[in-house]
C-alpha atoms as a PDB file:
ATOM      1  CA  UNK A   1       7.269 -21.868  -7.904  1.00  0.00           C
ATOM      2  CA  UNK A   2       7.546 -18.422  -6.999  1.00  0.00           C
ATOM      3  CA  UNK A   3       5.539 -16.713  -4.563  1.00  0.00           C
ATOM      4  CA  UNK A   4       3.876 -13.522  -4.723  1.00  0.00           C
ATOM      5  CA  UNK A   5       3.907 -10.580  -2.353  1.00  0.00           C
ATOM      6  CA  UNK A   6       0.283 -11.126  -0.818  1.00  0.00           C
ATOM      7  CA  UNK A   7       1.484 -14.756  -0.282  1.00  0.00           C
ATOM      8  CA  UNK A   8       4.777 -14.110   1.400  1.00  0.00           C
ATOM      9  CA  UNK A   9       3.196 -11.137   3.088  1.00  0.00           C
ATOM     10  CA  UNK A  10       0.594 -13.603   4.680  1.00  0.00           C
ATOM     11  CA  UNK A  11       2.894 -16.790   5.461  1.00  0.00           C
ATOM     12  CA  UNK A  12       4.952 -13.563   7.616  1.00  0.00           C
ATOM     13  CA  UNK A  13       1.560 -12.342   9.840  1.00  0.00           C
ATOM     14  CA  UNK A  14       1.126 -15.810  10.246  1.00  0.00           C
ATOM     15  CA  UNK A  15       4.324 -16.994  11.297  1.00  0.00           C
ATOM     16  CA  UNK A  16       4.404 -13.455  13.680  1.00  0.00           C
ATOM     17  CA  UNK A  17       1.447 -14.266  15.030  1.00  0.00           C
ATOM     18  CA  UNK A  18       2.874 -17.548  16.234  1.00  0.00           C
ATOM     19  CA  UNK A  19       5.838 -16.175  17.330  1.00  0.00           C
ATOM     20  CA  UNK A  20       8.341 -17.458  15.129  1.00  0.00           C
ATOM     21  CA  UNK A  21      10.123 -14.256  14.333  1.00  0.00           C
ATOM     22  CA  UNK A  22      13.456 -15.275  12.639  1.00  0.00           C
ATOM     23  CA  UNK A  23      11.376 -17.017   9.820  1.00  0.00           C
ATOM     24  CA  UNK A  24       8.835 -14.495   9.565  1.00  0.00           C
ATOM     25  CA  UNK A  25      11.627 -11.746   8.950  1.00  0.00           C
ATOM     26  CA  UNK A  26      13.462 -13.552   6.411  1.00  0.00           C
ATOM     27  CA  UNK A  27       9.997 -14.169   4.685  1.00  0.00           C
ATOM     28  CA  UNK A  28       8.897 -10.117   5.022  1.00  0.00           C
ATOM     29  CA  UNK A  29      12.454  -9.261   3.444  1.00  0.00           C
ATOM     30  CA  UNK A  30      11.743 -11.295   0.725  1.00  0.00           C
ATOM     31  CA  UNK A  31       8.374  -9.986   0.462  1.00  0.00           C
ATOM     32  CA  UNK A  32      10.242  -6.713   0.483  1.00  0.00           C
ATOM     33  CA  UNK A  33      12.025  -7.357  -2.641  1.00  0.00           C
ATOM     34  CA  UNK A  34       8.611  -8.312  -4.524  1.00  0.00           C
ATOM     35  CA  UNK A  35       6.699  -4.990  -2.898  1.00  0.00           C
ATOM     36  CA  UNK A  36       5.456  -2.063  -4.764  1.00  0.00           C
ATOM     37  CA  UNK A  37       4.750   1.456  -3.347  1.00  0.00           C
ATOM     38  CA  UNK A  38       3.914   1.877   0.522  1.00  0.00           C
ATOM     39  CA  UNK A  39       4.293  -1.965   1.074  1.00  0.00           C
ATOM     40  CA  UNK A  40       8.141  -1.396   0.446  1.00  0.00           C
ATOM     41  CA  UNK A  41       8.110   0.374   3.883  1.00  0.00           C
ATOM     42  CA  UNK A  42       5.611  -1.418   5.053  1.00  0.00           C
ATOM     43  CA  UNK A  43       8.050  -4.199   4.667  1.00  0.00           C
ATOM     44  CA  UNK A  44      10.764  -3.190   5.606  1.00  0.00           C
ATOM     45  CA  UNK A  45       9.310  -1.729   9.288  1.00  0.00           C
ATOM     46  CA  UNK A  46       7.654  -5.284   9.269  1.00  0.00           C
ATOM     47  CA  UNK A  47      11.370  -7.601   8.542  1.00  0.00           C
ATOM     48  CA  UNK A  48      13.043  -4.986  11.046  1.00  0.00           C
ATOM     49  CA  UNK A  49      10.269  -5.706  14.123  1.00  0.00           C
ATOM     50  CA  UNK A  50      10.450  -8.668  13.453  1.00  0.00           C
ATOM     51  CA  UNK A  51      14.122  -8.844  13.918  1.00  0.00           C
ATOM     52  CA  UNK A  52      14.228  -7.162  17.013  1.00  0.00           C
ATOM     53  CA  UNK A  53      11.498  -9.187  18.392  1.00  0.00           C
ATOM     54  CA  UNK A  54      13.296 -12.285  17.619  1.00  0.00           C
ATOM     55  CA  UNK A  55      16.689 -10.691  19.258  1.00  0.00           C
ATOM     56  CA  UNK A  56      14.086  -9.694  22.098  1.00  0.00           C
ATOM     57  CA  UNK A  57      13.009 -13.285  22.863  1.00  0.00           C
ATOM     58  CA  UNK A  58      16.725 -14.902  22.595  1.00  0.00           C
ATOM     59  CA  UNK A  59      17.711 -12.146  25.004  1.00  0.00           C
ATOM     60  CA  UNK A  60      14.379 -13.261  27.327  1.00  0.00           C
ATOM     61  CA  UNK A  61      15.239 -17.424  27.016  1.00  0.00           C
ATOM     62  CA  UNK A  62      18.756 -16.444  28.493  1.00  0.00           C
ATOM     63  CA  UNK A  63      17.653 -15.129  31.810  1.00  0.00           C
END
């Protein structure tokens, strides 16, 4: 089945909000490919914090 924009948009806040930032910015630049207007930026800022948040924490688990 495939999922919708609001849907993968969602499962990504939700995974961000539990920290698990590699999944949630695979599932915001899929979400990316599915967005319309604004919500292609929106996006795209969204997979790319994501991303650096996830680099962030593997950098943090290191020291």
């Amino acid at each position: 089945m495939n999922k919708s924009y609001a849907s993968l948009s969602a499962e990504a806040v939700s995974l961000e909000k539990s920290g698990e930032f590699f999944k949630a910015t695979q599932l915001w630049r899929q979400a990316e490919k599915l967005a319309r207007g604004a919500n292609t930026d929106w996006s795209n800022q969204r997979a790319s914090f994501c991303h650096c948040a996830y680099k962030r924490s593997k950098q943090e688990k290191k020291s």
